[in-house]
Protein backbone atom coordinates (compact mmCIF):
# COMPACT_ATOMS: atom_id res chain seq x y z
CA UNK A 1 8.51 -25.19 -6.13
CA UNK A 2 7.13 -21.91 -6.17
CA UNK A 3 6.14 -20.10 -2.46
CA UNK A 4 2.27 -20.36 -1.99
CA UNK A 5 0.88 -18.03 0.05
CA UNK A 6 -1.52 -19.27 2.94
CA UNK A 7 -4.64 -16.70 4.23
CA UNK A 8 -5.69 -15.32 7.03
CA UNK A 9 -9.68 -13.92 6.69
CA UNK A 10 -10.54 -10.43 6.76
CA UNK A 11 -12.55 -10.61 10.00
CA UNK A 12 -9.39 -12.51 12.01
CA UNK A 13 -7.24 -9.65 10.40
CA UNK A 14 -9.48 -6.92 11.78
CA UNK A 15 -10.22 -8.83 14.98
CA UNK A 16 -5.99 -9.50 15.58
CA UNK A 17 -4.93 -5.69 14.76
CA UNK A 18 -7.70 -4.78 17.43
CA UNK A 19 -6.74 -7.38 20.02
CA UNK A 20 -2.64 -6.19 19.31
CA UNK A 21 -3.67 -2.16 19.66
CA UNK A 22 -5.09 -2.80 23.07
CA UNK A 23 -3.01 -5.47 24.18
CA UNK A 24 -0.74 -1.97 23.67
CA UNK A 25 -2.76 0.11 25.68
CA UNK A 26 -2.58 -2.11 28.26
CA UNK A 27 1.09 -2.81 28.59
CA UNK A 28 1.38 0.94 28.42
CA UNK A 29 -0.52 1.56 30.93
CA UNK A 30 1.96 -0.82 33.46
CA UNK A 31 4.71 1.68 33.04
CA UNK A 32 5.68 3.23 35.81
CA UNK A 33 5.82 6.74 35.67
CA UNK A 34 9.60 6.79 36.44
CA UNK A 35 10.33 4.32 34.31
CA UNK A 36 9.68 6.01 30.90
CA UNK A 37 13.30 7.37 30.88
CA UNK A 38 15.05 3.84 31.30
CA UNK A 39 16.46 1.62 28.63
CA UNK A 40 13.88 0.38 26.16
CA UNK A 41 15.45 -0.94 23.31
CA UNK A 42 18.69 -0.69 21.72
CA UNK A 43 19.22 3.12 21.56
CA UNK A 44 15.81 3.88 22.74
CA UNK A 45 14.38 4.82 25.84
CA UNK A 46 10.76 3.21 27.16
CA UNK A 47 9.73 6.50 26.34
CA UNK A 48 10.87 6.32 22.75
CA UNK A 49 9.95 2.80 22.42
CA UNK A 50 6.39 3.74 22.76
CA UNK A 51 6.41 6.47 20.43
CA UNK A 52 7.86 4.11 17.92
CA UNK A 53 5.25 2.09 18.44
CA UNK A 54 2.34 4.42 18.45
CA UNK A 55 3.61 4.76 14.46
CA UNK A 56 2.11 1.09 13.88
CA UNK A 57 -1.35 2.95 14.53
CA UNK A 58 -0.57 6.47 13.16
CA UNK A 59 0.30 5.40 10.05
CA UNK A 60 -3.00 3.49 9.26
CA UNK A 61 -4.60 6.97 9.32
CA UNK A 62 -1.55 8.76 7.39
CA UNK A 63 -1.58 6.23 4.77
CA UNK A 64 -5.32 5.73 4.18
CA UNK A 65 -5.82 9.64 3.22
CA UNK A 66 -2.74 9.83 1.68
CA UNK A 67 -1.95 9.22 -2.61
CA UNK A 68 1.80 9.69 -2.73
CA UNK A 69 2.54 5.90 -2.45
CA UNK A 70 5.89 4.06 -3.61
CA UNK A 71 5.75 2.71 -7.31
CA UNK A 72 3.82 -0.40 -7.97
CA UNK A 73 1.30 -2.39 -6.02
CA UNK A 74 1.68 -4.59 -2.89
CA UNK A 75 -0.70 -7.59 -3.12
CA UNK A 76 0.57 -9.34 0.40
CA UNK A 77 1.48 -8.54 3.84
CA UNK A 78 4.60 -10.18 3.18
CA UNK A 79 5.45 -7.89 0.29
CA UNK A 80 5.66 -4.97 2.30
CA UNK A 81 8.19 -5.80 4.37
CA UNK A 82 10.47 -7.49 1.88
CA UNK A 83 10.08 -4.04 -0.27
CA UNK A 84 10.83 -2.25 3.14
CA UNK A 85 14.08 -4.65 3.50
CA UNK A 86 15.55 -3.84 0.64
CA UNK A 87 16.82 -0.11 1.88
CA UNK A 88 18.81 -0.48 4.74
CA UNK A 89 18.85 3.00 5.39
CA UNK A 90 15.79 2.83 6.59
CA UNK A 91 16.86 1.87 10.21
CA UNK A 92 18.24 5.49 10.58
CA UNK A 93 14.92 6.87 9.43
CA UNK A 94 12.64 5.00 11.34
CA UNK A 95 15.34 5.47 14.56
CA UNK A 96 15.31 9.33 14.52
CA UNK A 97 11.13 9.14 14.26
CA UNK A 98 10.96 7.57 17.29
CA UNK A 99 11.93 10.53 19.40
CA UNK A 100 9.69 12.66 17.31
CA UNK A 101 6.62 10.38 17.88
CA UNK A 102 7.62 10.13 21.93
CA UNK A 103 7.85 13.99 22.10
CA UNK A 104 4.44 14.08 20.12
CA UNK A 105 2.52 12.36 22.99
CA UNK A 106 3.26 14.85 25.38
CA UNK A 107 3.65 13.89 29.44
CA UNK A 108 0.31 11.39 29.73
CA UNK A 109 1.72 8.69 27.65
CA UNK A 110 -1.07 6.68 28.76
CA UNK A 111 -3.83 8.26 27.82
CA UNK A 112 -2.37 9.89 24.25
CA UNK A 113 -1.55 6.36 23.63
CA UNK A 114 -5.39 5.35 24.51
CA UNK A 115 -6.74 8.25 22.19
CA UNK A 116 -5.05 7.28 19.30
CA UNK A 117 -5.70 3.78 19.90
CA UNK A 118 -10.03 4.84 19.95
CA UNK A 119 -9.75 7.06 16.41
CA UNK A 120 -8.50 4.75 14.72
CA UNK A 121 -10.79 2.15 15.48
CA UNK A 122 -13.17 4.44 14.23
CA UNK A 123 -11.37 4.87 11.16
CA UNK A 124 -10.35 1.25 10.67
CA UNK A 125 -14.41 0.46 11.40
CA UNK A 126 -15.76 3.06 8.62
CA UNK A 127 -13.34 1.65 5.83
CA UNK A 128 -13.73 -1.24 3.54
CA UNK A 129 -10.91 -4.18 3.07
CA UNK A 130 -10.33 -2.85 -0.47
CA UNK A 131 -9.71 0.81 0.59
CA UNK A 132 -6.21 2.19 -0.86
CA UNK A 133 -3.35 2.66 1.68
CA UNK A 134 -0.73 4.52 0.27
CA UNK A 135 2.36 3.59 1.77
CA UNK A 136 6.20 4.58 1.05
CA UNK A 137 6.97 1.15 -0.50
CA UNK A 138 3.84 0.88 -2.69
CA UNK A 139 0.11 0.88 -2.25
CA UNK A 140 -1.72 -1.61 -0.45
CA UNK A 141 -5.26 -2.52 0.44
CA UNK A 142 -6.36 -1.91 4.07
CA UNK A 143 -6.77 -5.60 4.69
CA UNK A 144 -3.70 -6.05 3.57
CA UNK A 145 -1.57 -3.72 5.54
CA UNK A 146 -3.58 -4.38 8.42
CA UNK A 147 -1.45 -7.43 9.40
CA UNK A 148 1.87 -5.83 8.81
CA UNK A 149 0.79 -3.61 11.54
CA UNK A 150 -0.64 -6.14 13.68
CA UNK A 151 3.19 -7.48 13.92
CA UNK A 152 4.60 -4.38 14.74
CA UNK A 153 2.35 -3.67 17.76
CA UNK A 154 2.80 -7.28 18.84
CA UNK A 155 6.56 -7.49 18.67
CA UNK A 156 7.35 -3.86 20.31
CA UNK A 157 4.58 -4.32 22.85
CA UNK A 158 6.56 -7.76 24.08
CA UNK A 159 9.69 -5.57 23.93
CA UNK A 160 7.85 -2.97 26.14
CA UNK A 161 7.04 -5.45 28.57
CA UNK A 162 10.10 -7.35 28.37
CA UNK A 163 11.73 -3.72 29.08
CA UNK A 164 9.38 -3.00 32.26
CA UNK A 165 9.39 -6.36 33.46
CA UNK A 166 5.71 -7.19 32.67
CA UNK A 167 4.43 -10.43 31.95
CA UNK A 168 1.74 -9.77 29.83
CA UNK A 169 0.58 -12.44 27.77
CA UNK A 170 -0.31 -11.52 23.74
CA UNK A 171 -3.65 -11.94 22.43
CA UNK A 172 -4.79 -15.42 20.54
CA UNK A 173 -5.58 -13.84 17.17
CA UNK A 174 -3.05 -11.28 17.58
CA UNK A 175 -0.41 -13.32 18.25
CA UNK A 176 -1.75 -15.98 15.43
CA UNK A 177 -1.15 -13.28 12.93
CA UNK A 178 1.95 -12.06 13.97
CA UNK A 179 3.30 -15.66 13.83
CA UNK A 180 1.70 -16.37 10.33
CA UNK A 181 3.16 -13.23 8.62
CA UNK A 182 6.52 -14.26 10.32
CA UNK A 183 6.67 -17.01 8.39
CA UNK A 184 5.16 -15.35 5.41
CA UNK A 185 8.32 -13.18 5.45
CA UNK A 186 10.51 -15.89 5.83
CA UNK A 187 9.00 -18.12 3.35
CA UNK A 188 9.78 -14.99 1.03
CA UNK A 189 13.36 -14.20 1.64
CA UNK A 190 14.47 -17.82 1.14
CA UNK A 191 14.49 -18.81 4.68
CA UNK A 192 11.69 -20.76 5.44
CA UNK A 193 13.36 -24.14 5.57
CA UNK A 194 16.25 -22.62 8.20
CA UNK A 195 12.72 -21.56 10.59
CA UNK A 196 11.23 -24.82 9.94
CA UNK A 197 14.57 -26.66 11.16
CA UNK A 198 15.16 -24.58 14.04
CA UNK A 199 11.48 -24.89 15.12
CA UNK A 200 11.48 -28.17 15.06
CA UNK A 201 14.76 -28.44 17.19
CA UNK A 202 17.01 -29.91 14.43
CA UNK A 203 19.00 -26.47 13.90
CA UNK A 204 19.56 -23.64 15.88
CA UNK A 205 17.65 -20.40 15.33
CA UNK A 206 19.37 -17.93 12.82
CA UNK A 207 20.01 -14.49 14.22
CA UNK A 208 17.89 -12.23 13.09
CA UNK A 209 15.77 -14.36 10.51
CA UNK A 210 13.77 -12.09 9.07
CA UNK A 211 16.07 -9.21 8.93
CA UNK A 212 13.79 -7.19 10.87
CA UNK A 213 16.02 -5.26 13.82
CA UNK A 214 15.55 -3.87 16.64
CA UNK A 215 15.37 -0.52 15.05
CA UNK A 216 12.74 -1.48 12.13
């Protein structure tokens, strides 16, 4: 049987990438200032970890203006993380940005974090679903890369807490999106029936399930 996609409405998209970018701010804001040079995660530092993360949001506006996309055209969420899967050199890449992006914010993570977070809302706001996003992997429609980074924030923002010892609970819609493109991705690499199982207590949990490391 072929995989069916489910949907998630534009509004809950917007509304869940929203709710994940300040549940960011937030758990940013709980650092402590000593704290940004301890572990974050895997080789990073909190300090890197956060400037990884900041690319979820930076990337929105990079893509949006840009036109030098990756061949073809993405039609789901899923899509662009199974296209993004299929280089595994990637994890280098995206590994040696991080330090780049932490150095970019300067010494006030807090509130560089807080400005980036407010301009592009205001860029997010003015744009309409169907606006081009040019991404390295292939072009995409804003509402549909939206959710892609909605799971970013979400994910590395519990790792930031987890890494800072902060209990700070996700969002509803944002974690309702994170989950449902979890599965999306699953459901498209052949692994949807090895989640199910676990889930449901009859199998354990996979390593790594979706193929998406620490470092991605």
């Amino acid at each position: 049987m072929p995989w069916v996609p489910f949907m998630v409405d534009s509004d809950q998209n917007r509304r869940a990438f929203r709710e994940a970018a300040i549940f960011f701010v937030d758990t940013v804001g709980r650092v402590p200032p000593d704290g940004l040079d301890d572990p974050g995660l895997g080789v990073w530092s909190v300090r890197e970890l956060i400037g990884h993360t900041c690319r979820a949001l930076l990337t929105v506006k990079h893509y949006s203006g840009g036109t030098d996309s990756g061949p073809g055209r993405l039609s789901r969420p899923a899509d662009y993380f199974c296209e993004v899967l299929k280089d595994r050199s990637i994890h280098a890449a995206v590994a040696e940005r991080a330090g780049d992006a932490a150095a970019a914010l300067g010494d006030d993570l807090s509130s560089a974090v807080a400005g980036i977070v407010d301009s592009v809302f205001c860029l997010v706001d003015a744009l309409p679903d169907d606006h081009p996003v040019a991404t390295p992997v292939g072009e995409m429609r804003l509402a549909d890369y939206l959710p892609t980074r909605t799971f970013e924030l979400v994910v590395h923002t519990l790792d930031l807490a987890g890494a800072v010892g902060e209990d700070n609970p996700v969002p509803e819609s944002a974690l309702s999106v994170a989950l449902w493109l979890s599965t999306e991705v699953a459901a498209r690499s052949g692994r949807a029936e090895d989640l199910l199982m676990a889930l449901t207590g009859r199998a354990p949990l996979p390593s790594n399930l979706l193929g998406l490391g620490p470092d991605s």
